[in-house]
C-alpha atoms as a PDB file:
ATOM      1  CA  UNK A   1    -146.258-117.068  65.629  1.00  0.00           C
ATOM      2  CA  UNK A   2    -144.152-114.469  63.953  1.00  0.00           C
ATOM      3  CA  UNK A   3    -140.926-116.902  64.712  1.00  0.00           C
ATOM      4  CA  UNK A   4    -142.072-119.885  62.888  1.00  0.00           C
ATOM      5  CA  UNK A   5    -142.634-117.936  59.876  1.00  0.00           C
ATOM      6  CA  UNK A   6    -138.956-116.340  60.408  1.00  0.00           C
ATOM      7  CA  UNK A   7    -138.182-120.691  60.375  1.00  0.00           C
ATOM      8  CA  UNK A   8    -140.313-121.506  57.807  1.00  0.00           C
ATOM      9  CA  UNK A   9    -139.171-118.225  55.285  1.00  0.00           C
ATOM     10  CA  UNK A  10    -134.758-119.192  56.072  1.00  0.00           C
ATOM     11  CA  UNK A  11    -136.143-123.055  54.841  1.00  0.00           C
ATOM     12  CA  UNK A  12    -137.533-121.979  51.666  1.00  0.00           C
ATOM     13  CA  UNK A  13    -134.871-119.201  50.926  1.00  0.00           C
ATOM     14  CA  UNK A  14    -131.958-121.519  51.598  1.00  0.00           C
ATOM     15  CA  UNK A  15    -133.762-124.528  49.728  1.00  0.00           C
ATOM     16  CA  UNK A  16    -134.377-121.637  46.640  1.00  0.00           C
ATOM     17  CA  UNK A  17    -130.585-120.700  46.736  1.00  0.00           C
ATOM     18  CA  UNK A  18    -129.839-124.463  46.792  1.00  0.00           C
ATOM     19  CA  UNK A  19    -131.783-125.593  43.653  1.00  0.00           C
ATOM     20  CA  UNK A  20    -130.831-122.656  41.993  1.00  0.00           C
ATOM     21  CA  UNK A  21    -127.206-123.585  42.484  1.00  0.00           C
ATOM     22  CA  UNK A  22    -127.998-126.956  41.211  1.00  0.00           C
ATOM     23  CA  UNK A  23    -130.153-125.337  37.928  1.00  0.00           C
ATOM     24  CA  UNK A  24    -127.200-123.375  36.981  1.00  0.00           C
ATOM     25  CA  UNK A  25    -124.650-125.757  37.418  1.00  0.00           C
ATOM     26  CA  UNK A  26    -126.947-128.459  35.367  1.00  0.00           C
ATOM     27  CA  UNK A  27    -127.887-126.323  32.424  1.00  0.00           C
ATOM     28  CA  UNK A  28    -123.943-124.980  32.352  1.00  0.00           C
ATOM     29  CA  UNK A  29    -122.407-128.397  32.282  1.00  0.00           C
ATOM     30  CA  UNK A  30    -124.673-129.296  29.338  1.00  0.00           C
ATOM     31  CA  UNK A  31    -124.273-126.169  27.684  1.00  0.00           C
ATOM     32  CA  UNK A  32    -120.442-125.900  28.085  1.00  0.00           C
ATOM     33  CA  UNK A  33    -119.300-129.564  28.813  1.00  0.00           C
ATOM     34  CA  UNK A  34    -116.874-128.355  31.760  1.00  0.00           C
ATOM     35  CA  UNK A  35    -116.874-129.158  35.395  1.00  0.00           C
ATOM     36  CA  UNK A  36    -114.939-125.951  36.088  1.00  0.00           C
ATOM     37  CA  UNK A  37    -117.661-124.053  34.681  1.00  0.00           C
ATOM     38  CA  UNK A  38    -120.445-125.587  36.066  1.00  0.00           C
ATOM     39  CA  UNK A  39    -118.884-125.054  39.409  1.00  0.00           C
ATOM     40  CA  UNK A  40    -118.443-121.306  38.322  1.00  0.00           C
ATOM     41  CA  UNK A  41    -122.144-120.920  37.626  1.00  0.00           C
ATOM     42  CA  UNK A  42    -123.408-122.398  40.544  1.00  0.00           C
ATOM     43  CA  UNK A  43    -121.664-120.477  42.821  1.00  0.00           C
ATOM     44  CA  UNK A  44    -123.792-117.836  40.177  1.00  0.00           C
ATOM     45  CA  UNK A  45    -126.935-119.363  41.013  1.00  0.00           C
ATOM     46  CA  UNK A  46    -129.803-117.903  39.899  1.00  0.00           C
ATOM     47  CA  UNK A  47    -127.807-114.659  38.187  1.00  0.00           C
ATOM     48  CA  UNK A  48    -126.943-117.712  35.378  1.00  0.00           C
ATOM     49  CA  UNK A  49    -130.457-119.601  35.130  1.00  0.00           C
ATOM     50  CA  UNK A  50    -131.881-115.962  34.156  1.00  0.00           C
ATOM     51  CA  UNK A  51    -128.880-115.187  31.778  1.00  0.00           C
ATOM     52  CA  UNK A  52    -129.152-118.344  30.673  1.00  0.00           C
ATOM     53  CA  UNK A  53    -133.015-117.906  30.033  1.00  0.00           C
ATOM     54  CA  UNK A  54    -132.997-114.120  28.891  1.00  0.00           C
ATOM     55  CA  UNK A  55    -130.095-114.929  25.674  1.00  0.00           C
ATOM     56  CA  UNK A  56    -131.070-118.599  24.399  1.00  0.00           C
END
């Protein structure tokens, strides 16, 4: 029992971490207009989606 919830907890971390990535690196490109920073932020993650969300 305890081992599929060890399964199903790395599935929704690593699928948290991935949309995260992909938040960041959307709302950065729009913001900034730059690939290089959108790659920047995503490797961020969710550090930049709160920034983003705490200043504008």
């Amino acid at each position: 029992m305890s081992e599929n919830k060890q399964i199903t907890v790395k599935k929704t971390v690593k699928t948290g971490i991935t949309f995260g990535s992909a938040l960041a690196m959307v709302i950065s490109y729009s913001t900034w207009h730059s690939v290089g920073w959108a790659i920047f932020h995503g490797l961020l993650s969710w550090v930049y989606v709160i920034y983003f969300v705490l200043m504008y």
